[in-house]
Structure formats: C-alpha cells, structure tokens
C-alpha atoms as a PDB file:
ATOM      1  CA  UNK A   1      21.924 -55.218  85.174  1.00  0.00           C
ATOM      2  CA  UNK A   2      19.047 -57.792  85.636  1.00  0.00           C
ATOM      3  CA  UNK A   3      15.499 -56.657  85.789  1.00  0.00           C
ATOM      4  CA  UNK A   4      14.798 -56.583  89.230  1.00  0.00           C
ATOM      5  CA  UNK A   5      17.918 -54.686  90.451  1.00  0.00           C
ATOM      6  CA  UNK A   6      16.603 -51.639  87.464  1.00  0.00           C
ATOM      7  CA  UNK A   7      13.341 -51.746  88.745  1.00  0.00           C
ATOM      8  CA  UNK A   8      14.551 -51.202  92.322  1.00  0.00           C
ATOM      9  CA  UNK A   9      17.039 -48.195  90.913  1.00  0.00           C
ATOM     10  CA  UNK A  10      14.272 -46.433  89.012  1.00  0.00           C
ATOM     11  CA  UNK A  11      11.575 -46.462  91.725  1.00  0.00           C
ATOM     12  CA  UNK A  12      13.719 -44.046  94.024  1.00  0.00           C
ATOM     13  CA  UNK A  13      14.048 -41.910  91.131  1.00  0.00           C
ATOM     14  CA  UNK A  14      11.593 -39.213  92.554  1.00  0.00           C
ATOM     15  CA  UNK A  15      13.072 -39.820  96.174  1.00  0.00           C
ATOM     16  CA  UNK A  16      13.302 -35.610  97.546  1.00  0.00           C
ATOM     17  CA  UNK A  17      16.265 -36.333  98.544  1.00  0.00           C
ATOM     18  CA  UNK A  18      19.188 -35.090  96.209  1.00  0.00           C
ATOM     19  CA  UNK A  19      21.875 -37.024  96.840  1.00  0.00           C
ATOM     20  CA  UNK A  20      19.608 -40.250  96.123  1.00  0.00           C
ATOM     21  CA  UNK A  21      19.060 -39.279  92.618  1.00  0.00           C
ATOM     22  CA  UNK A  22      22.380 -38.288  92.256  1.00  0.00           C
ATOM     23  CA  UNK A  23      23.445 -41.687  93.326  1.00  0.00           C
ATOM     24  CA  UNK A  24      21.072 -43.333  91.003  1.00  0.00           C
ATOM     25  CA  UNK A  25      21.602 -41.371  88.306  1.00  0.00           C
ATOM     26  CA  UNK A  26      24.900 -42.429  88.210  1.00  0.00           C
ATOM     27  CA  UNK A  27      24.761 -46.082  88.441  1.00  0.00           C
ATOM     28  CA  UNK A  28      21.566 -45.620  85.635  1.00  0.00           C
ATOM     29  CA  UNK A  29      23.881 -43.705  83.052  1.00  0.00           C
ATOM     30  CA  UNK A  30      26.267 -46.328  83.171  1.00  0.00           C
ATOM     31  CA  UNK A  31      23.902 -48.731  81.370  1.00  0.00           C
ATOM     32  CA  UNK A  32      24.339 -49.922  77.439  1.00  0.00           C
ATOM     33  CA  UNK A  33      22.205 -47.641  74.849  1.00  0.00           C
ATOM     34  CA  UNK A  34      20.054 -51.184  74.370  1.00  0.00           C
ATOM     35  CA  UNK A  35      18.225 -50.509  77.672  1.00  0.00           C
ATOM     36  CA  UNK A  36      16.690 -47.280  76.222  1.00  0.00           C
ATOM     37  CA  UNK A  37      13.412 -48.912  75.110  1.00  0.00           C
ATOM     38  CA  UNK A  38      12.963 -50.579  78.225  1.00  0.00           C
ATOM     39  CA  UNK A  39      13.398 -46.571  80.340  1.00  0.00           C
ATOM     40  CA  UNK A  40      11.582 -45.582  77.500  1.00  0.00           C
ATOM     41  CA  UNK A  41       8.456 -48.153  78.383  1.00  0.00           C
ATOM     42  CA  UNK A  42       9.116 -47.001  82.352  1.00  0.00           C
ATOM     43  CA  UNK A  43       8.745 -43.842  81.311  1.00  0.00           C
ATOM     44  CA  UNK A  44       5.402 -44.149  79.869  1.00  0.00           C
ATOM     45  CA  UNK A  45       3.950 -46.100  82.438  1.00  0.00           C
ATOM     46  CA  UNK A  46       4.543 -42.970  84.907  1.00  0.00           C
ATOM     47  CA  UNK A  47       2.987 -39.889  85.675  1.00  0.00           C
ATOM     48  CA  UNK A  48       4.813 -38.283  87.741  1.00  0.00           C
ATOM     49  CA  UNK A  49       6.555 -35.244  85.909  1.00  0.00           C
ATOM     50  CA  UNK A  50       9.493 -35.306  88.415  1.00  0.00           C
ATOM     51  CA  UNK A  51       9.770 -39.065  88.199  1.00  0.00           C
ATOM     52  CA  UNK A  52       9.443 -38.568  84.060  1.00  0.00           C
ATOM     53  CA  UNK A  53      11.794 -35.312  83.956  1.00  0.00           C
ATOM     54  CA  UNK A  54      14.334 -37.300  85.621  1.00  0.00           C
ATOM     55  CA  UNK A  55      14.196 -40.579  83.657  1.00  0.00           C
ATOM     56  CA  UNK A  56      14.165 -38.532  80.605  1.00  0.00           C
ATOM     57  CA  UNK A  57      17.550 -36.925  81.410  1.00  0.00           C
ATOM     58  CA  UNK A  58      19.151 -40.429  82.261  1.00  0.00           C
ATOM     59  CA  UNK A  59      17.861 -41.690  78.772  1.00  0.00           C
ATOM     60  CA  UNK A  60      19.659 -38.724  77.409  1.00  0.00           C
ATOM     61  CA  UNK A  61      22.844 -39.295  79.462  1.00  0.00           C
ATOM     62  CA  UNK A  62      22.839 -43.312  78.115  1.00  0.00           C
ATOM     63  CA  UNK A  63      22.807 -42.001  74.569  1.00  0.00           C
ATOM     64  CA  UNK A  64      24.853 -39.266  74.782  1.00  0.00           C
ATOM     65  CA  UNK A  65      27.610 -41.843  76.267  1.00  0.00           C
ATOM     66  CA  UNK A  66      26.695 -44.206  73.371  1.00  0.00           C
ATOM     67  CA  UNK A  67      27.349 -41.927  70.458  1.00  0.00           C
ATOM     68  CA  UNK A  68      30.408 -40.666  72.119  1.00  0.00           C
ATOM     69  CA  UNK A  69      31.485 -44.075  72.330  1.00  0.00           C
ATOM     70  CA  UNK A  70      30.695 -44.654  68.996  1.00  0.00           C
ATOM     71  CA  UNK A  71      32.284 -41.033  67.419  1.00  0.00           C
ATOM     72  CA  UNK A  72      35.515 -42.384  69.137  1.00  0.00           C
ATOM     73  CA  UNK A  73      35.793 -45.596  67.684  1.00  0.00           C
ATOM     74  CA  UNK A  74      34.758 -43.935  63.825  1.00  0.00           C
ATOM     75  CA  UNK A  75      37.675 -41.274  64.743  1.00  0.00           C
ATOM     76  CA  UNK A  76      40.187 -43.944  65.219  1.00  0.00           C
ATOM     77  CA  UNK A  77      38.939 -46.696  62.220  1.00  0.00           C
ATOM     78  CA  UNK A  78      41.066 -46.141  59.317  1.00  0.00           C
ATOM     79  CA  UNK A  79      38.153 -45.577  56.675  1.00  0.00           C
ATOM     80  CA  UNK A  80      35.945 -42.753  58.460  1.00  0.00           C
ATOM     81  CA  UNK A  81      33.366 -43.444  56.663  1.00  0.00           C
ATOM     82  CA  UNK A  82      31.858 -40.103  55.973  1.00  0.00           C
ATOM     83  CA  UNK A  83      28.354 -41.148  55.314  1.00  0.00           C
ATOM     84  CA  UNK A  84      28.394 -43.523  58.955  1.00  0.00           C
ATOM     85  CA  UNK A  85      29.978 -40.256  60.218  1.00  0.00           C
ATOM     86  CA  UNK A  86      26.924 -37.614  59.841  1.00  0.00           C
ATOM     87  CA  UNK A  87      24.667 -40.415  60.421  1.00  0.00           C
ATOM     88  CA  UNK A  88      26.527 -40.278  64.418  1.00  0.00           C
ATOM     89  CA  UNK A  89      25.910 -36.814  64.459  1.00  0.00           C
ATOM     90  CA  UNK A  90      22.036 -36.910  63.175  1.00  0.00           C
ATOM     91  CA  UNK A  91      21.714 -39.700  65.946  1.00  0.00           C
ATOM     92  CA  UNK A  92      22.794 -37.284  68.783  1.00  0.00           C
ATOM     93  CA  UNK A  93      20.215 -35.214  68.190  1.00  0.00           C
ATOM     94  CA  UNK A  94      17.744 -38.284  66.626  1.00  0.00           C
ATOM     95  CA  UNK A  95      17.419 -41.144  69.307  1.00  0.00           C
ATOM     96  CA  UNK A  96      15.188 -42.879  66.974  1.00  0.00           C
ATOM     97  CA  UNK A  97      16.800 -42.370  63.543  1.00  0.00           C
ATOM     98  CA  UNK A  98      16.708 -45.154  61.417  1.00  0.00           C
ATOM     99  CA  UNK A  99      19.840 -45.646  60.094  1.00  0.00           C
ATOM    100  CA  UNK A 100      19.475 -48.314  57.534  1.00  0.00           C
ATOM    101  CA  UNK A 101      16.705 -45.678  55.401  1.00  0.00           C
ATOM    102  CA  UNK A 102      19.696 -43.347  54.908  1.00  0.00           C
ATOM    103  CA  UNK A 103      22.411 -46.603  53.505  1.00  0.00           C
ATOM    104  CA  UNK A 104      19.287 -47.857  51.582  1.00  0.00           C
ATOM    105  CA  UNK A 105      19.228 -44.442  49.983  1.00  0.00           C
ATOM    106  CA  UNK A 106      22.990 -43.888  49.159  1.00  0.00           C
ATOM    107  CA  UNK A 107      23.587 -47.300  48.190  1.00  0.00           C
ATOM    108  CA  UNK A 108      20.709 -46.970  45.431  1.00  0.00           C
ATOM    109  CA  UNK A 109      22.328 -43.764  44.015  1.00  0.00           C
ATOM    110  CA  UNK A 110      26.351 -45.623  44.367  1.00  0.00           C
ATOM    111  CA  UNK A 111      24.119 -48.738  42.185  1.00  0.00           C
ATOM    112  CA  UNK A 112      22.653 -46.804  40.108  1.00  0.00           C
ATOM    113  CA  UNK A 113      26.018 -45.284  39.050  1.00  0.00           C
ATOM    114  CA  UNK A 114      28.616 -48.311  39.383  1.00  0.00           C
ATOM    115  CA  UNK A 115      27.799 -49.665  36.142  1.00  0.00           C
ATOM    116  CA  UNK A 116      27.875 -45.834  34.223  1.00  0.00           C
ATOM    117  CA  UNK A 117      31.748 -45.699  35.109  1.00  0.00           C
ATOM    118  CA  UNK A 118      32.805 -49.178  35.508  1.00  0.00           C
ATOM    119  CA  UNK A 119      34.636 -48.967  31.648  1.00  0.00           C
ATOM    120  CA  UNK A 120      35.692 -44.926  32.173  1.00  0.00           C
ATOM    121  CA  UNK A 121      39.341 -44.446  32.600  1.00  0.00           C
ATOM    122  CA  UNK A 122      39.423 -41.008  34.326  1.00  0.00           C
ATOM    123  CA  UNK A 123      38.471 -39.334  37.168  1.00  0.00           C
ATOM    124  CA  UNK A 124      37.166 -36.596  36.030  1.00  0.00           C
ATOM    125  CA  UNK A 125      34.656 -38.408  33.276  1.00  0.00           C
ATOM    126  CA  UNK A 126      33.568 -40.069  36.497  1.00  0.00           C
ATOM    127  CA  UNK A 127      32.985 -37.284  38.401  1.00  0.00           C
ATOM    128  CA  UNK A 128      30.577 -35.906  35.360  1.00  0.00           C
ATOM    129  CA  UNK A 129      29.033 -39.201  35.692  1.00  0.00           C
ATOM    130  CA  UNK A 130      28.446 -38.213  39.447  1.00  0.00           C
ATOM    131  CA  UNK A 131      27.172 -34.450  38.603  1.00  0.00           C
ATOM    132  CA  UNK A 132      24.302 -35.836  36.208  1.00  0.00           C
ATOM    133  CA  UNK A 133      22.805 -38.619  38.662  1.00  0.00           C
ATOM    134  CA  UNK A 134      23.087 -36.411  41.850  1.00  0.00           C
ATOM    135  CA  UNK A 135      22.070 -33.328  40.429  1.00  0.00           C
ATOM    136  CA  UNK A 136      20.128 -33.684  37.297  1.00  0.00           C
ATOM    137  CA  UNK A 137      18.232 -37.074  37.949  1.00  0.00           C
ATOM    138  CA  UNK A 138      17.765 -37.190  41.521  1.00  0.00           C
ATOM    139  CA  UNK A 139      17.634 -33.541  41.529  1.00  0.00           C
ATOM    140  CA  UNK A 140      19.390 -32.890  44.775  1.00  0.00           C
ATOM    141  CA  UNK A 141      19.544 -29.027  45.438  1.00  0.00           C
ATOM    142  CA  UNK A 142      21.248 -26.880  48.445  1.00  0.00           C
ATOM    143  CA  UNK A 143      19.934 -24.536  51.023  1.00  0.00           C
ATOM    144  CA  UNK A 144      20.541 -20.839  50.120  1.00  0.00           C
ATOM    145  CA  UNK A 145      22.405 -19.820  53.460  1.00  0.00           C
ATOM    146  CA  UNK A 146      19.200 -17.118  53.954  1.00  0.00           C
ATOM    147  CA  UNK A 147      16.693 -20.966  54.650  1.00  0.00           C
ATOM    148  CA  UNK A 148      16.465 -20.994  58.160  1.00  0.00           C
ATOM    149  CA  UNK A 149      15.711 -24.481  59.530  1.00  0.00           C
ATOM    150  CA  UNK A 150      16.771 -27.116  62.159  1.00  0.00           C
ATOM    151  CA  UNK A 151      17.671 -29.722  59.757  1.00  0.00           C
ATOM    152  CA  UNK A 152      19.651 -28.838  56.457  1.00  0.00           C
ATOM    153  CA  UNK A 153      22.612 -30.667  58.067  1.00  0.00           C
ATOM    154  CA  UNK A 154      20.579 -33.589  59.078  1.00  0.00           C
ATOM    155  CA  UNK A 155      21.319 -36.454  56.628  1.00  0.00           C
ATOM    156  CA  UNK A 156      18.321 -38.660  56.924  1.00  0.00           C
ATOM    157  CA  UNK A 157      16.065 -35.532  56.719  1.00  0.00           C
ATOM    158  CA  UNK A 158      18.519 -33.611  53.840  1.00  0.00           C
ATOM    159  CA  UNK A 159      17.943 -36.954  51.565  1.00  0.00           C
ATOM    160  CA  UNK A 160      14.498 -37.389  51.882  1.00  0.00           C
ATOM    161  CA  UNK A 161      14.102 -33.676  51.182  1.00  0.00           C
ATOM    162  CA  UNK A 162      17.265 -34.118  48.504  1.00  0.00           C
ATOM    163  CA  UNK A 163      18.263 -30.470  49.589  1.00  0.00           C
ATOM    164  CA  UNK A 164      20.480 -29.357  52.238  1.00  0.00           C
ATOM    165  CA  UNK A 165      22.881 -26.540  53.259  1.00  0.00           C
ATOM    166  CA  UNK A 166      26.362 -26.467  51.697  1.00  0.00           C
ATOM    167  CA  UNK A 167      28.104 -28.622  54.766  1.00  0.00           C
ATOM    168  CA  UNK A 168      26.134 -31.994  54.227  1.00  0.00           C
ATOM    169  CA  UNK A 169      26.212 -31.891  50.335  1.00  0.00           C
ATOM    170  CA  UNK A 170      29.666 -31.998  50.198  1.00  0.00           C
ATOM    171  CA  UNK A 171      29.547 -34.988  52.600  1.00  0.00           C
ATOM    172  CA  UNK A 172      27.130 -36.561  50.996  1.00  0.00           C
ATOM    173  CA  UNK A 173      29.127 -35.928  47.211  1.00  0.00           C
ATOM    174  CA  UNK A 174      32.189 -37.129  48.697  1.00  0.00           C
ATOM    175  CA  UNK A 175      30.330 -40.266  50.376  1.00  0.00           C
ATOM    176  CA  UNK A 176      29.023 -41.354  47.525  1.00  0.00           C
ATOM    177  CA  UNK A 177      32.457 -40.824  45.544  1.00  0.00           C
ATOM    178  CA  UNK A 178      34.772 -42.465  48.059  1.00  0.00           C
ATOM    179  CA  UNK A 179      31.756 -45.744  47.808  1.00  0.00           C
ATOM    180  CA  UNK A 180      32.404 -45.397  44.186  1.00  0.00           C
ATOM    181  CA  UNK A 181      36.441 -46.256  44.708  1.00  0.00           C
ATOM    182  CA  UNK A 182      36.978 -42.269  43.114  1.00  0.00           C
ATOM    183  CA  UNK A 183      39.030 -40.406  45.285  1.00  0.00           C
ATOM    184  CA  UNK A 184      37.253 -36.974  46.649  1.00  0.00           C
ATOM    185  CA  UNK A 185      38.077 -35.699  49.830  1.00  0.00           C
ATOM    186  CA  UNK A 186      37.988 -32.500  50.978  1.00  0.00           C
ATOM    187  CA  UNK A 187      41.004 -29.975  51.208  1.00  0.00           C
ATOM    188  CA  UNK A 188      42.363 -27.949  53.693  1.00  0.00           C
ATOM    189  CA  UNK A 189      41.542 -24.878  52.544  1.00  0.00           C
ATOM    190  CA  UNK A 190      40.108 -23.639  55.972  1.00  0.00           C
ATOM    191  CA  UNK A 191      36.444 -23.803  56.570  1.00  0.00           C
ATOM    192  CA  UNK A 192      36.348 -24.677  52.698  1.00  0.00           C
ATOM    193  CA  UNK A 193      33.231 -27.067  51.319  1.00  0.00           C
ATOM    194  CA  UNK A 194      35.528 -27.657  48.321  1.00  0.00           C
ATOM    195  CA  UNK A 195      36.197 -31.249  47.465  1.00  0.00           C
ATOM    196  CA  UNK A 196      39.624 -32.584  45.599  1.00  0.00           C
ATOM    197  CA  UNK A 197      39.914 -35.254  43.072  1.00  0.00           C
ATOM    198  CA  UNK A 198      43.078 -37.293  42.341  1.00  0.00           C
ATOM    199  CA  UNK A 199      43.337 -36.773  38.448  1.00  0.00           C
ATOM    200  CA  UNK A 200      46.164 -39.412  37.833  1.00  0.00           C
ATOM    201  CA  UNK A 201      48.073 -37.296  35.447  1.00  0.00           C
ATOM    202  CA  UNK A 202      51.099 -38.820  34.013  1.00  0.00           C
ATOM    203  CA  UNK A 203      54.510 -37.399  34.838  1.00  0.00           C
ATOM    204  CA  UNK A 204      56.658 -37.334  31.730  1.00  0.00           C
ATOM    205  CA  UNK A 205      59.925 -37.157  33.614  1.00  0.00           C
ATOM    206  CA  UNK A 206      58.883 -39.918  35.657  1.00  0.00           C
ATOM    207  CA  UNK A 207      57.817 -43.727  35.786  1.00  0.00           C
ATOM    208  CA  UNK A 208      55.678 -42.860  38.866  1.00  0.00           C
ATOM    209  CA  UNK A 209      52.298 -41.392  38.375  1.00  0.00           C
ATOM    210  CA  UNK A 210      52.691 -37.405  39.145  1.00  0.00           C
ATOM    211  CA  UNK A 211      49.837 -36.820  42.058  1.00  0.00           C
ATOM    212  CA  UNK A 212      47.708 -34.002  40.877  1.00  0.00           C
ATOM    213  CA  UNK A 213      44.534 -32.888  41.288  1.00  0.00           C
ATOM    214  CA  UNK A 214      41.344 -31.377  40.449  1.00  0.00           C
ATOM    215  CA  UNK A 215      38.864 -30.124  42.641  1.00  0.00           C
ATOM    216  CA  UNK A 216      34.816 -30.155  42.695  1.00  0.00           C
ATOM    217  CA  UNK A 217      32.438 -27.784  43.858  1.00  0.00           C
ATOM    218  CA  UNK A 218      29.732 -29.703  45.478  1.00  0.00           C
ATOM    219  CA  UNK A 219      27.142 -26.307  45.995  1.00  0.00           C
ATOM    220  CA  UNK A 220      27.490 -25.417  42.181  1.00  0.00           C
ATOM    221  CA  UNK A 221      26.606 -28.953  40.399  1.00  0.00           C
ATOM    222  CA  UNK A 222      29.879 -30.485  41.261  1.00  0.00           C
ATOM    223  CA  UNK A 223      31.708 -27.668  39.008  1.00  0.00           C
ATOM    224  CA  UNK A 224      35.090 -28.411  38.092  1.00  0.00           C
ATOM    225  CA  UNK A 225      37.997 -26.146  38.993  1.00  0.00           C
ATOM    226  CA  UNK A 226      41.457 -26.327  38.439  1.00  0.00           C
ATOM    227  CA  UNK A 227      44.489 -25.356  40.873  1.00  0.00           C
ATOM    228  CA  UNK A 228      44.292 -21.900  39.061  1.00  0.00           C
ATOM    229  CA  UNK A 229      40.810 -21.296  39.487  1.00  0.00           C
ATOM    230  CA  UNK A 230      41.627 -22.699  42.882  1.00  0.00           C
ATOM    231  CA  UNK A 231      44.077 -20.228  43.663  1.00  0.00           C
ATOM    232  CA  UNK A 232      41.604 -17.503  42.847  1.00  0.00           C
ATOM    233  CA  UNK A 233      39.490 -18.666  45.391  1.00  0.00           C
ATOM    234  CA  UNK A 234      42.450 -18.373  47.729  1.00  0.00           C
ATOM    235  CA  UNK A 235      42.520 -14.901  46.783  1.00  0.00           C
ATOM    236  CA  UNK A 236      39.446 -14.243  47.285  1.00  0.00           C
ATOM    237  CA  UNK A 237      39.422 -15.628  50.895  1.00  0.00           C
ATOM    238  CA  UNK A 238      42.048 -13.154  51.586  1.00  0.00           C
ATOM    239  CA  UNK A 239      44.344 -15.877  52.760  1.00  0.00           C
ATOM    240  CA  UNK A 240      48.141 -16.812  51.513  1.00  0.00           C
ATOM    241  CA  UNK A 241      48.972 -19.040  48.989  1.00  0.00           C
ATOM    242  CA  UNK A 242      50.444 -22.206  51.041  1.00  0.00           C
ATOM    243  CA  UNK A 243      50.776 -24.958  48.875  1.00  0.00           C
ATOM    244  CA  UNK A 244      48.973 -26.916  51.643  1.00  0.00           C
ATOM    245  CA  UNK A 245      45.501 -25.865  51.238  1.00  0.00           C
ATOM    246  CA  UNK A 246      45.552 -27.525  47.671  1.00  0.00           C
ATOM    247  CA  UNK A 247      45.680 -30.830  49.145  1.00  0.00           C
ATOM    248  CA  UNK A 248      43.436 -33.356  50.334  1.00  0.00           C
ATOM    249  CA  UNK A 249      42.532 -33.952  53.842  1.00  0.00           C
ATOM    250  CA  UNK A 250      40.912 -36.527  55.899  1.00  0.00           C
ATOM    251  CA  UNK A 251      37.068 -37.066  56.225  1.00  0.00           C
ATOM    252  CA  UNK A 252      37.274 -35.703  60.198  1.00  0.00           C
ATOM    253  CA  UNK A 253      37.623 -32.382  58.630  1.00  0.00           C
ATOM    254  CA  UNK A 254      34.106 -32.651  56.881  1.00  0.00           C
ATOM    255  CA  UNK A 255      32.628 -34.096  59.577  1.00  0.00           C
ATOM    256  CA  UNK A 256      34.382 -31.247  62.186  1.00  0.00           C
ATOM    257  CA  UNK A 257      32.547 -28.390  59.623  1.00  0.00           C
ATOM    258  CA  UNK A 258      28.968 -30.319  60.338  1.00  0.00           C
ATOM    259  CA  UNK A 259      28.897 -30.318  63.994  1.00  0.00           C
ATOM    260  CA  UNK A 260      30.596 -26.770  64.072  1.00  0.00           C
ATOM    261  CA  UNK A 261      27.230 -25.854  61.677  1.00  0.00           C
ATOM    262  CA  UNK A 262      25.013 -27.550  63.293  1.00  0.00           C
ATOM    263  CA  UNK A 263      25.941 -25.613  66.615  1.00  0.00           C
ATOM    264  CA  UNK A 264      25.596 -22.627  64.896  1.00  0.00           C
ATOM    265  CA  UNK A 265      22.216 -23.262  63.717  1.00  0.00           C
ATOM    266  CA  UNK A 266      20.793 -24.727  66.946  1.00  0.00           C
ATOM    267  CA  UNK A 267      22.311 -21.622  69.017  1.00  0.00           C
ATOM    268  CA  UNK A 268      20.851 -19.155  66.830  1.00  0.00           C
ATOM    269  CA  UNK A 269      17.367 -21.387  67.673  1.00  0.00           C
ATOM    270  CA  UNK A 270      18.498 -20.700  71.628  1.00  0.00           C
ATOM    271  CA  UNK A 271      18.444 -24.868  71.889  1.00  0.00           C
ATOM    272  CA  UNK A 272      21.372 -25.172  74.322  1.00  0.00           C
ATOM    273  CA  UNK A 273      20.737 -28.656  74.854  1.00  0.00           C
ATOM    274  CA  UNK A 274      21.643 -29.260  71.465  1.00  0.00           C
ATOM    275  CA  UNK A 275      24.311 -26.968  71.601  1.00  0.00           C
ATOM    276  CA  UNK A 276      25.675 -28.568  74.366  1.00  0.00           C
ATOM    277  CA  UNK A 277      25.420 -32.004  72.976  1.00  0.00           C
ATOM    278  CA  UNK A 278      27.046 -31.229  69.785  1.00  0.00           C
ATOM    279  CA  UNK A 279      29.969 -29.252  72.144  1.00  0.00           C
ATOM    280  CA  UNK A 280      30.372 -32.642  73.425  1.00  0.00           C
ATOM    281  CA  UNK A 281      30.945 -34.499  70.234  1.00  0.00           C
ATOM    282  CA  UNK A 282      33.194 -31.568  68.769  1.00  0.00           C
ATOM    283  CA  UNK A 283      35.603 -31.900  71.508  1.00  0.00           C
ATOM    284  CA  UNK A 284      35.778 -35.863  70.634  1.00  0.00           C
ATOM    285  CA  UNK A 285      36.680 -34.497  66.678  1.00  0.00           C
ATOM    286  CA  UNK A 286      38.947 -31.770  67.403  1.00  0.00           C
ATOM    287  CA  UNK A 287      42.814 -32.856  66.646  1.00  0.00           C
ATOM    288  CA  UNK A 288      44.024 -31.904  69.365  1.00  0.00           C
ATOM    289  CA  UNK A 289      41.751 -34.087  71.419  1.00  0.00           C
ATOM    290  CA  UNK A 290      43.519 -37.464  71.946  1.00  0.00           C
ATOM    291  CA  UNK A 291      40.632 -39.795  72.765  1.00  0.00           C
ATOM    292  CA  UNK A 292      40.631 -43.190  72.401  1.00  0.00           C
ATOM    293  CA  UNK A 293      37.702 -45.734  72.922  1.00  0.00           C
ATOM    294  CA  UNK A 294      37.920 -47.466  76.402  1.00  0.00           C
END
C-alpha cells in the first residue's frame, strides 16, 4: 500500500460512524508487520484518544496476524526449533523484543560448551557437561511455583534474569542440547517438564543400535533418571504404565506447555488481552488443529 493511499485510510480512523472504521480497520489489518513503525510514528503524532485507541488496536491486529503467520510456518518446518519457538510466543506479547539478544545469548552458552564434548563418546557424559555450564557457571536457577510474576516464561526476560519457572527451563535445556547435536526432547508423559536422552546403548543380540534412553530433569540440575526411577514418577502421577510416555516427543509439545502457562499466569493477573492472544496461538499448536501457512 503506497503512502498516500495509508494516509488517506488512517485519517477516517476517528470518523463516528461505525461502519467506516470497521471498513478501515479491515483493509488496515491486512497490511505486512513492517508497516508497524510507520502506525507506530502516526500514532504519536496524534492526540486524539479515539483516533490513538483505534490505531493501537489495528497495530495489534497486524502483529497478531504476523506471529500467527509465523507460529504456522515453525509448526510445519521440520526442525521446530525450540528456542525460535518461545521466542514467537515472547513476541506476541513483546512487539519490540529483540530477538537477536536472546540467539546471542544461547549461542555463547552452545560455544562455550562445543569444544568440552567435542572428544566425549556418550550422551550422558555430555549431558553432565551441560548440567555444570548451565547450572553451576552461568548459574541459571528456576522459579519456585509460589514467585508470582508476568514473565518467568518469557525467554528474553528468563535469560537475562537466568531464572525462570519450570516450563521455559526445560526449553531452554533442551534448546541448547538439540544446538549441541545431543538428542533431548521431551516425553509424553502428560503435562511432564521431563526431558529424554537417546543413550545409544548397544544391543547384544543385535547389529543395530538398541534405542534406549535416559531422561533429565531440567528443574533439579539436569538430574539423571533412569526408566525405573521414571516409572516411579509414573506412579506417583497416579497414571498407568503405557510404554508410551517413556518416549520422546516432538518440540510442539514443549512449546504447547508454555503458552498453556503463560495463559494461566496472565488470567490469574485478569489480562484477558493476553489471554486471548495466547488462546489464539494455542489453537494454531494444538494437534488437532490442521493449519497450514497460506
């Protein structure tokens, strides 16, 4: 849309009558999430509130299309990248996050790292590898469940802080392992922060390398547990032993738990535009949601 036509579009923004804004406000909302600096600008130069209240909710309408947009196409790339993934759902609620701080950040931890387990043959002596840099020299701590805030799922805020609730430390573990070629993922334990770990043990029976695993608890300084101490667990939930909840699942599931927290915490706050904007991006995740990018 070239300047002039905008310019003519937002002026009749405060027009009283109703159907006029509607109008607007739909041919507005259809523009890319570039223009927001420019309605931004607009904005400033007014002061009229209606003119202003109205502008503002066809900024938010332009990104909340964007990172829908974008939460589509990360559903359906093959890598989810898990880090890029809560970084989509910080952005919903941050127009102005800067997304490069938060790769600057895990890519210096994933460096600092690389070269500690680059001659390690095992999994699990890279995984203690992992435990000592994230928690014992960059110190990074979670939330006890009792620390009410607004942004112990927020990634860019959790590693600046280097503490956050239970939901975005296991992302952030399991980020950082997946950019370190180890393979943790979570399970499908339901609503489980537990993390599994390939532990390429070798079948004797077999040429093929028996898949087994191992599994990390990201809240407790990435403690080891074993399918036993797994199964305990189980137990403990109350649920049956089905063989499936000891195996891995895809990063949607990790990234499903974080927006399902994050409208927890923001409707206990009463911040139902939050709520609804993270509503919007859980019914992009949910499996049985079969969205594809247009």
């Amino acid at each position: 849309m070239d300047e002039e036509k905008l310019r003519a579009l937002i002026s009749l923004l405060d027009d009283s009558d109703p159907n006029v804004y509607i109008n607007i406000s739909k041919e507005l909302s259809k523009l890319s999430a570039t223009n927001i600096p420019k309605l931004e600008d607009i904005w400033l130069e007014s002061d009229n509130p209606v003119f202003q209240k109205r502008l503002e909710n066809i900024i938010d309408e332009i990104h909340h299309n964007s990172i829908i947009k974008e939460l589509i196409k990360w559903k359906n790339s093959p890598k989810q990248d898990l880090i890029d993934g809560a970084i989509l759902i910080n952005r919903s609620i941050n127009y102005h996050l800067t997304t490069c701080n938060v790769k600057t950040t895990i890519n210096r931890v994933v460096d600092e790292i690389k070269p500690e387990i680059r001659e390690l043959e095992t999994n699990l002596e890279k995984i203690k590898i992992l435990n000592h840099f994230l928690y014992f020299i960059h110190n990074f701590m979670v939330m006890s469940p009792k620390e009410e805030t607004n942004w112990g799922g927020n990634i860019s805020t959790v590693l600046a802080q280097k503490k956050g609730n239970y939901i975005i430390t296991s992302i952030i573990y399991a980020g950082i392992a997946q950019a370190l070629k180890i393979p943790v993922t979570g399970i499908q334990l339901p609503n489980s922060i537990l993390l599994s770990c390939e532990s390429h043990a070798a079948d004797p029976d077999s040429k093929k390398t028996k898949r087994s695993y191992f599994y990390i608890n990201p809240i407790d300084n990435g403690a080891v547990l074993s399918a036993m101490q797994l199964e305990l667990v189980i137990k403990f939930k109350k649920l049956n032993n089905l063989a499936q909840y000891y195996k891995p699942c895809n990063n949607l599931n990790l990234i499903r738990l974080l927006i399902q927290n994050q409208i927890f915490t923001y409707g206990r706050q009463n911040n139902h535009k939050y709520v609804d904007i993270l509503k919007g991006l859980l019914n992009v995740i949910l499996p049985n949601n079969p969205k594809t990018e247009k």
